[in-house]
Protein backbone atom coordinates (compact mmCIF):
# COMPACT_ATOMS: atom_id res chain seq x y z
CA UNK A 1 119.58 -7.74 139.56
CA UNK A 2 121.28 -5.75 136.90
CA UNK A 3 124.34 -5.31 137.77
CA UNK A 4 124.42 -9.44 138.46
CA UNK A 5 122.65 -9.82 134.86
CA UNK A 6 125.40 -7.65 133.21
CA UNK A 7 128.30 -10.14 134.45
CA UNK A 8 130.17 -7.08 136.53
CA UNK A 9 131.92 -7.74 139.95
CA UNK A 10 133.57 -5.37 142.00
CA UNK A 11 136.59 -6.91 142.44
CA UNK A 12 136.91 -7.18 138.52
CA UNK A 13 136.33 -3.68 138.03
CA UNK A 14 138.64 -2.74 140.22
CA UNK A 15 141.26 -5.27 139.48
CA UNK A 16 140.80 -3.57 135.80
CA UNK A 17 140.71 0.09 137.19
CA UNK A 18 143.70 -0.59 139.16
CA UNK A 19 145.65 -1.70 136.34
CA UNK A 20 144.77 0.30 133.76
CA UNK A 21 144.19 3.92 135.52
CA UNK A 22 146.17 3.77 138.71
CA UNK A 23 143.17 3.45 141.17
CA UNK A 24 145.59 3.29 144.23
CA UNK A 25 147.86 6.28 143.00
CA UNK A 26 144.49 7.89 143.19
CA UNK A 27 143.57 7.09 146.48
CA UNK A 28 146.52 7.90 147.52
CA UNK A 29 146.27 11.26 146.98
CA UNK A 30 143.04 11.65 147.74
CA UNK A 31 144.27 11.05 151.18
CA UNK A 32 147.05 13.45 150.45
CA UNK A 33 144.66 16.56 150.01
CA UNK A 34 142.16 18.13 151.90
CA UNK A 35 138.93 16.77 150.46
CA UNK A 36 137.21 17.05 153.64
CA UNK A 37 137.22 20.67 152.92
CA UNK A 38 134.88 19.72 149.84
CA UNK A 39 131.77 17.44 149.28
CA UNK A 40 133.01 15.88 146.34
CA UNK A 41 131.96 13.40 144.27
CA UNK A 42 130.50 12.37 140.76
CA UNK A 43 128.07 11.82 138.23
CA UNK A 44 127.42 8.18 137.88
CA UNK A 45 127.14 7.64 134.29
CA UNK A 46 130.39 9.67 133.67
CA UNK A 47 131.66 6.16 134.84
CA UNK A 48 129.45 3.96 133.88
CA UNK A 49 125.52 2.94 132.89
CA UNK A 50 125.63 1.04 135.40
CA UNK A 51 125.89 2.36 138.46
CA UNK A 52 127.46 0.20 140.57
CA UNK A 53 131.52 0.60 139.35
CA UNK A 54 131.13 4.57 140.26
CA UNK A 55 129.63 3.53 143.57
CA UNK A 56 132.21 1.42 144.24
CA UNK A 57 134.62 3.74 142.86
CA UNK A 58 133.54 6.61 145.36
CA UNK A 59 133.63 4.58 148.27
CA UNK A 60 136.97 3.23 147.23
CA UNK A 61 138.24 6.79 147.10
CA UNK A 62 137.01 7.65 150.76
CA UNK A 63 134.22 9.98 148.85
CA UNK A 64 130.57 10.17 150.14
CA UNK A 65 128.87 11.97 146.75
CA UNK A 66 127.55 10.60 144.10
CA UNK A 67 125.11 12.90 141.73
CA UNK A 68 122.24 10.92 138.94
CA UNK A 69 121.58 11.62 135.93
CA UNK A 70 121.17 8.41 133.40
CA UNK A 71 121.14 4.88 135.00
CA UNK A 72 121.17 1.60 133.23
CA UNK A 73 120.31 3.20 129.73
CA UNK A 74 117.51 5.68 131.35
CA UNK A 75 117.14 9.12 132.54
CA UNK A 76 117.03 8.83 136.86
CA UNK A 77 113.15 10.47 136.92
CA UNK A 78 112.09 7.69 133.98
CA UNK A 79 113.33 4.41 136.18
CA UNK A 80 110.14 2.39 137.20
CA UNK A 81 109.70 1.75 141.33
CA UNK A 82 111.73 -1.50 141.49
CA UNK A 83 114.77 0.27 139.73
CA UNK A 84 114.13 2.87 141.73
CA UNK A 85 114.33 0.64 144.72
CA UNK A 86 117.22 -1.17 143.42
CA UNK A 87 119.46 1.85 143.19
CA UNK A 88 117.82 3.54 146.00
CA UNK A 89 119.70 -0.09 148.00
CA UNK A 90 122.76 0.14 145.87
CA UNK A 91 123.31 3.78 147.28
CA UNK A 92 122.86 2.46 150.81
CA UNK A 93 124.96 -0.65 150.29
CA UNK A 94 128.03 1.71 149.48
CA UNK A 95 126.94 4.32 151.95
CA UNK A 96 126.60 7.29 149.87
CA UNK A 97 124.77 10.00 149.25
CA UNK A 98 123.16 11.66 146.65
CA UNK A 99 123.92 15.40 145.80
CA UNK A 100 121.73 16.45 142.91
CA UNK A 101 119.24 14.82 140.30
CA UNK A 102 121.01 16.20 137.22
CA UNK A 103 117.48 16.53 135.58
CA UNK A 104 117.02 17.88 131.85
CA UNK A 105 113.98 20.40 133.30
CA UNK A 106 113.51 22.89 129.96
CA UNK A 107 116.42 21.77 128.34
CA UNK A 108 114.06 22.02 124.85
CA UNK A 109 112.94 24.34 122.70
CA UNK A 110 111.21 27.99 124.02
CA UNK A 111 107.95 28.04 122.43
CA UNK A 112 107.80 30.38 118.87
CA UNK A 113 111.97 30.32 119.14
CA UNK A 114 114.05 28.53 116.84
CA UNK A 115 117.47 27.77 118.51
CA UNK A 116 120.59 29.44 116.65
CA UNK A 117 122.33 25.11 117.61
CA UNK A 118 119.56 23.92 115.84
CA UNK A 119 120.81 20.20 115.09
CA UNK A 120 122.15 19.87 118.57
CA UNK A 121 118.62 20.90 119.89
CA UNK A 122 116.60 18.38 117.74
CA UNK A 123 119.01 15.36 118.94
CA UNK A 124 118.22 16.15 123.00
CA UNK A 125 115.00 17.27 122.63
CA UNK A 126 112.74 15.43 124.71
CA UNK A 127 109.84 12.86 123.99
CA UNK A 128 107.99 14.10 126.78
CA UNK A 129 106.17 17.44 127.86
CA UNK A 130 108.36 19.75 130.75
CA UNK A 131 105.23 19.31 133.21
CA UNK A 132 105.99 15.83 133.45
CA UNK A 133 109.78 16.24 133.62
CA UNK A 134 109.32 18.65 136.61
CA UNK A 135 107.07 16.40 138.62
CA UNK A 136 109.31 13.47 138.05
CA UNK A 137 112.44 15.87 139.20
CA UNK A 138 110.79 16.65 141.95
CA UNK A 139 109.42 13.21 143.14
CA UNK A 140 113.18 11.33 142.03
CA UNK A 141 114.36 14.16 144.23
CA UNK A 142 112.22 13.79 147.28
CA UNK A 143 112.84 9.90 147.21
CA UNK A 144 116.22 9.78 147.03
CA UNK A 145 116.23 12.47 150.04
CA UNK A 146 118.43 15.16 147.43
CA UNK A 147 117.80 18.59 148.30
CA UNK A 148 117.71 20.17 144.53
CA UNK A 149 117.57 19.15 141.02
CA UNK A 150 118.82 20.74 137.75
CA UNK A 151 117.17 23.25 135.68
CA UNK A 152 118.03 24.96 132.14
CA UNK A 153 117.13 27.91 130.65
CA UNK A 154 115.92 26.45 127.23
CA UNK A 155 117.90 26.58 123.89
CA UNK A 156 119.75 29.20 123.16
CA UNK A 157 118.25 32.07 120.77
CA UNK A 158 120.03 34.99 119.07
CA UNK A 159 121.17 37.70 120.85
CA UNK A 160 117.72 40.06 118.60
CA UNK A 161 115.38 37.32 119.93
CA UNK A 162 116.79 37.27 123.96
CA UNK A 163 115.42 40.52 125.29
CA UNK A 164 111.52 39.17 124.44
CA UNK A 165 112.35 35.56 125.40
CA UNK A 166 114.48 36.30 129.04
CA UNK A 167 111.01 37.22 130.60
CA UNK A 168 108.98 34.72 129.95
CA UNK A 169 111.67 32.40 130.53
CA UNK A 170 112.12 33.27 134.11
CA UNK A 171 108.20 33.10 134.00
CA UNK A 172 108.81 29.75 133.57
CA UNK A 173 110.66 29.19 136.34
CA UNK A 174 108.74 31.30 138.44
CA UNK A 175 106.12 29.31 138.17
CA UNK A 176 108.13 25.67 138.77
CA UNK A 177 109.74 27.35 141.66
CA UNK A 178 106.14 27.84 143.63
CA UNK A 179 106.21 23.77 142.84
CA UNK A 180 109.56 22.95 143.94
CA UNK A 181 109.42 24.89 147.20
CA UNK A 182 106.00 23.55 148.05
CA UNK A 183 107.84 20.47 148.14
CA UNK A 184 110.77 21.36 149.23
CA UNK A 185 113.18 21.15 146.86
CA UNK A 186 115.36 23.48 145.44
CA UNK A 187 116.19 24.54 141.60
CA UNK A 188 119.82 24.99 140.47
CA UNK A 189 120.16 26.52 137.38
CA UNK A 190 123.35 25.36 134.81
CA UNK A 191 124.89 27.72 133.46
CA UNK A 192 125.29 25.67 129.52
CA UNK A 193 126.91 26.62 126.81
CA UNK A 194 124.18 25.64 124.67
CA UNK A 195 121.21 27.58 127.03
CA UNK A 196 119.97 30.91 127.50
CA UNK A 197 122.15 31.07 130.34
CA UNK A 198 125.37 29.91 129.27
CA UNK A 199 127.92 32.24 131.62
CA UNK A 200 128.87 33.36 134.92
CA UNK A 201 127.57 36.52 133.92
CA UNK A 202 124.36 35.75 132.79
CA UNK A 203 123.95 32.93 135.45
CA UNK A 204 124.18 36.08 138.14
CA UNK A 205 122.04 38.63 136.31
CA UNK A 206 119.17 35.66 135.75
CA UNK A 207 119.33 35.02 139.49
CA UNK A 208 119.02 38.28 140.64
CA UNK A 209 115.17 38.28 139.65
CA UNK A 210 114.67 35.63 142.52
CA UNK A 211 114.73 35.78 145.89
CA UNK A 212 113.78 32.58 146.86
CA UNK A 213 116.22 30.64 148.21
CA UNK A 214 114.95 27.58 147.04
CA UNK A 215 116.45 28.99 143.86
CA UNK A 216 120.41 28.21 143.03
CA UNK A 217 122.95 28.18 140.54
CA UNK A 218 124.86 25.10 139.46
CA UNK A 219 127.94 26.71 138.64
CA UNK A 220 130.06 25.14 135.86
CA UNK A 221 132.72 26.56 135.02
CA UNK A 222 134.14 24.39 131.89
CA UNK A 223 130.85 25.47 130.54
CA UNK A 224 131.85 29.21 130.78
CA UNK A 225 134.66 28.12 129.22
CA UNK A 226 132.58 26.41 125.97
CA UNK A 227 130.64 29.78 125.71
CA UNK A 228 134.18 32.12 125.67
CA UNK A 229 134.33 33.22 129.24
CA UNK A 230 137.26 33.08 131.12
CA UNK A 231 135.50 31.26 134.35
CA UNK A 232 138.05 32.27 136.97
CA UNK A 233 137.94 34.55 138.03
CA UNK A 234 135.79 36.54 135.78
CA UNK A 235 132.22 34.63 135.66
CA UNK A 236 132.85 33.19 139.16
CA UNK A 237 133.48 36.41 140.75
CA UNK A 238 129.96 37.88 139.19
CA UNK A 239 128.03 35.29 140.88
CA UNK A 240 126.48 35.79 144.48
CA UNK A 241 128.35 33.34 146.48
CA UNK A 242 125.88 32.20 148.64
CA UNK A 243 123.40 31.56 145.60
CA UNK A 244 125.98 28.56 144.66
CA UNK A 245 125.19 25.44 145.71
CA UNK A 246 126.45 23.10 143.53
CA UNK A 247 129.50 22.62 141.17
CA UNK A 248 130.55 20.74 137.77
CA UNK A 249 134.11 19.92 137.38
CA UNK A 250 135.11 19.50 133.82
CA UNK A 251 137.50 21.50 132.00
CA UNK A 252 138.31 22.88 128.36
CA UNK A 253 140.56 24.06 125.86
CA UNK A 254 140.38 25.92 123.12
CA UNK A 255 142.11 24.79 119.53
CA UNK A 256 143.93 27.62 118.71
CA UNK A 257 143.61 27.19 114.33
CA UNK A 258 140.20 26.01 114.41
CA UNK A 259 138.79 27.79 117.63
CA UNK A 260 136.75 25.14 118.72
CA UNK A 261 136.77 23.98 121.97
CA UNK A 262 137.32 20.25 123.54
CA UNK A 263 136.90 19.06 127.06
CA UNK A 264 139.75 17.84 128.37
CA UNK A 265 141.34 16.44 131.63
CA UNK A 266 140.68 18.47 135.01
CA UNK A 267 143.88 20.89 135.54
CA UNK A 268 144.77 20.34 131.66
CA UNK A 269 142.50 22.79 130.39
CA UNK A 270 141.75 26.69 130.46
CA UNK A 271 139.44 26.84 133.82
CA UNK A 272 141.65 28.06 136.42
CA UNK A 273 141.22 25.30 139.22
CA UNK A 274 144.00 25.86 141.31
CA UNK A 275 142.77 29.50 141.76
CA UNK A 276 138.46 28.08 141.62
CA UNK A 277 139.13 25.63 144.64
CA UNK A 278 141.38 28.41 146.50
CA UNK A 279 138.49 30.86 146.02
CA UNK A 280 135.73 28.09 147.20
CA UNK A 281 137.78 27.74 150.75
CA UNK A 282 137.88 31.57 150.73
CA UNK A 283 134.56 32.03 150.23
CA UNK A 284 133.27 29.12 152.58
CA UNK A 285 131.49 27.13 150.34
CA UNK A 286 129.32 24.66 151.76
CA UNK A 287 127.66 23.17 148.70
CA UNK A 288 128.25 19.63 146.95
CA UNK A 289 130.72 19.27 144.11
CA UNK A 290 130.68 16.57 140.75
CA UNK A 291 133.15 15.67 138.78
CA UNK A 292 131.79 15.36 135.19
CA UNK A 293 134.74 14.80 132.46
CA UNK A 294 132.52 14.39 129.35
CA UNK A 295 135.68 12.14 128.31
CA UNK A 296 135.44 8.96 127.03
CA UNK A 297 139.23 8.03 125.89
CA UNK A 298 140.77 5.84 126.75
CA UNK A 299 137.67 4.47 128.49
CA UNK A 300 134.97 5.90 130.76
CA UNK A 301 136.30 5.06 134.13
CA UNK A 302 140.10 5.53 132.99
CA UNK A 303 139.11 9.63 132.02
CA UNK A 304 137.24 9.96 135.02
CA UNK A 305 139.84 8.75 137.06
CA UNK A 306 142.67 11.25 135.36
CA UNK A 307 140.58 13.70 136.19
CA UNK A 308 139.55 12.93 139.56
CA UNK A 309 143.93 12.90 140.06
CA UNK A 310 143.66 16.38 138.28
CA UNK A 311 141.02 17.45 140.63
CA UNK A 312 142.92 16.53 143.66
CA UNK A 313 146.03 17.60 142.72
CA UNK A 314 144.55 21.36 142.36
CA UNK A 315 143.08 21.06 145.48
CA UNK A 316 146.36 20.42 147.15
CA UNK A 317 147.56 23.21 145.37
CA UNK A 318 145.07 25.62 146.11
């Protein structure tokens, strides 16, 4: 198996965690806060290609959630049937469950638009046609028994070119909605920096043109952040509450001589999470949660760890 052909064990990994990140401080207050209050979990490859250490690492940490995205190198909706299979095991071996297929549906190019990040666009843009990525979303969704997948809105244009292209983007996913609910599945749109839809703002006024419920948000508020919104409480408050059904946790800061922005640790940052979570209970949110750091220093697993201690410790708080 792969996991067996890379040389990992799970009591190395942990052994290693443990030393170097503070796995039990972080279990520790895991138990502390009140996570049951919140599905919470991760995105796999914010840990590791291989999928197996942030398995273990969520059922280590009492957590049930565990969201897909790339696995052992590949995108989730390109693994063959006995990957498939294998992880399909590996997720029952640790008893968890998946919360979203973090697909890249229409994260490309808008026909006749040129995208205003054009270098960024060119590096993700896909090798294969957005028909094909939505019926693999769908069917990776419907195997893995995961209620929704991810959406974009396509690359971002500039601001002359966005009242032509915002109708026939939500055309678009019109049209894949009629799909997804005939099998269904839900859509959750990410709000990305990089997308059409990059704010709380414009996540709320691109919803309001469906009424399907099979239609969502993914709300991510570090995102907001990226695109110069202050999250919380002003994109998060714009947003119909119970279109929200699933979160990003990642936060960012903004470098006040060059005015770029970085991600950093959760609760180190700009987005208000003390004041996001408190709003969550408020509100009664229901929906699934994933932390996803997009930190790499000192390793993978160490980042994700800080910031899973960030994200408890502003859940205690709030």
């Amino acid at each position: 198996m792969k996991a067996a052909a890379q040389g990992w064990s799970r009591r190395k990994f942990l052994r290693a965690a443990t030393a170097t990140a503070g796995l039990w401080l972080a279990g520790r207050h895991l138990r502390a806060a009140p996570v049951e209050r919140f599905r919470l979990g991760i995105l796999t490859d914010e840990v590791s290609q291989d999928p197996e250490p942030a398995l273990a690492l969520m059922r280590d940490l009492n957590l049930n959630w565990v969201e897909l995205r790339t696995v052992w190198g590949k995108h989730v909706i390109f693994l063959d049937s006995d990957e498939r299979r294998e992880l399909r095991d590996l997720l029952a071996k640790y008893r968890l469950f998946v919360s979203n297929i973090a697909a890249p549906t229409y994260k490309t190019t808008f026909p006749g638009t040129t995208p205003i990040a054009r270098e960024e666009a060119e590096e993700y843009e896909p090798r294969v046609d957005q028909e094909e990525i939505l019926r693999r979303a769908i069917d990776t969704a419907r195997y893995f028994n995961v209620p929704q997948f991810r959406a974009f809105t396509f690359w971002r244009v500039a601001d002359s070119e966005r009242p032509r292209v915002m109708p026939e983007i939500r055309e678009v996913l019109r049209r894949a909605l009629k799909i997804a609910e005939h099998n269904g599945v839900s859509i959750v749109v990410e709000n990305e920096y990089t997308t059409n839809v990059a704010t709380g703002a414009e996540v709320a006024e691109f919803i309001q043109s469906f009424e399907s419920p099979f239609l969502g948000v993914l709300w991510d508020p570090g995102n907001a952040v990226f695109a110069g919104e202050k999250s919380f409480r002003e994109g998060y408050e714009r947003i119909p509450k119970h279109r929200i059904y699933h979160l990003h946790l990642k936060d960012a800061v903004r470098d006040p001589q060059s005015g770029r922005y970085r991600w950093a640790v959760v609760g180190e940052g700009q987005v208000d999470f003390v004041g996001q979570f408190a709003a969550l209970i408020k509100d009664g949110y229901r929906g699934t949660l994933s932390l996803e750091t997009h930190l790499d220093q000192p390793t993978r697993e160490q980042a994700s760890l800080a910031s899973m201690r960030g994200v408890l410790h502003c859940i205690r708080k709030a």
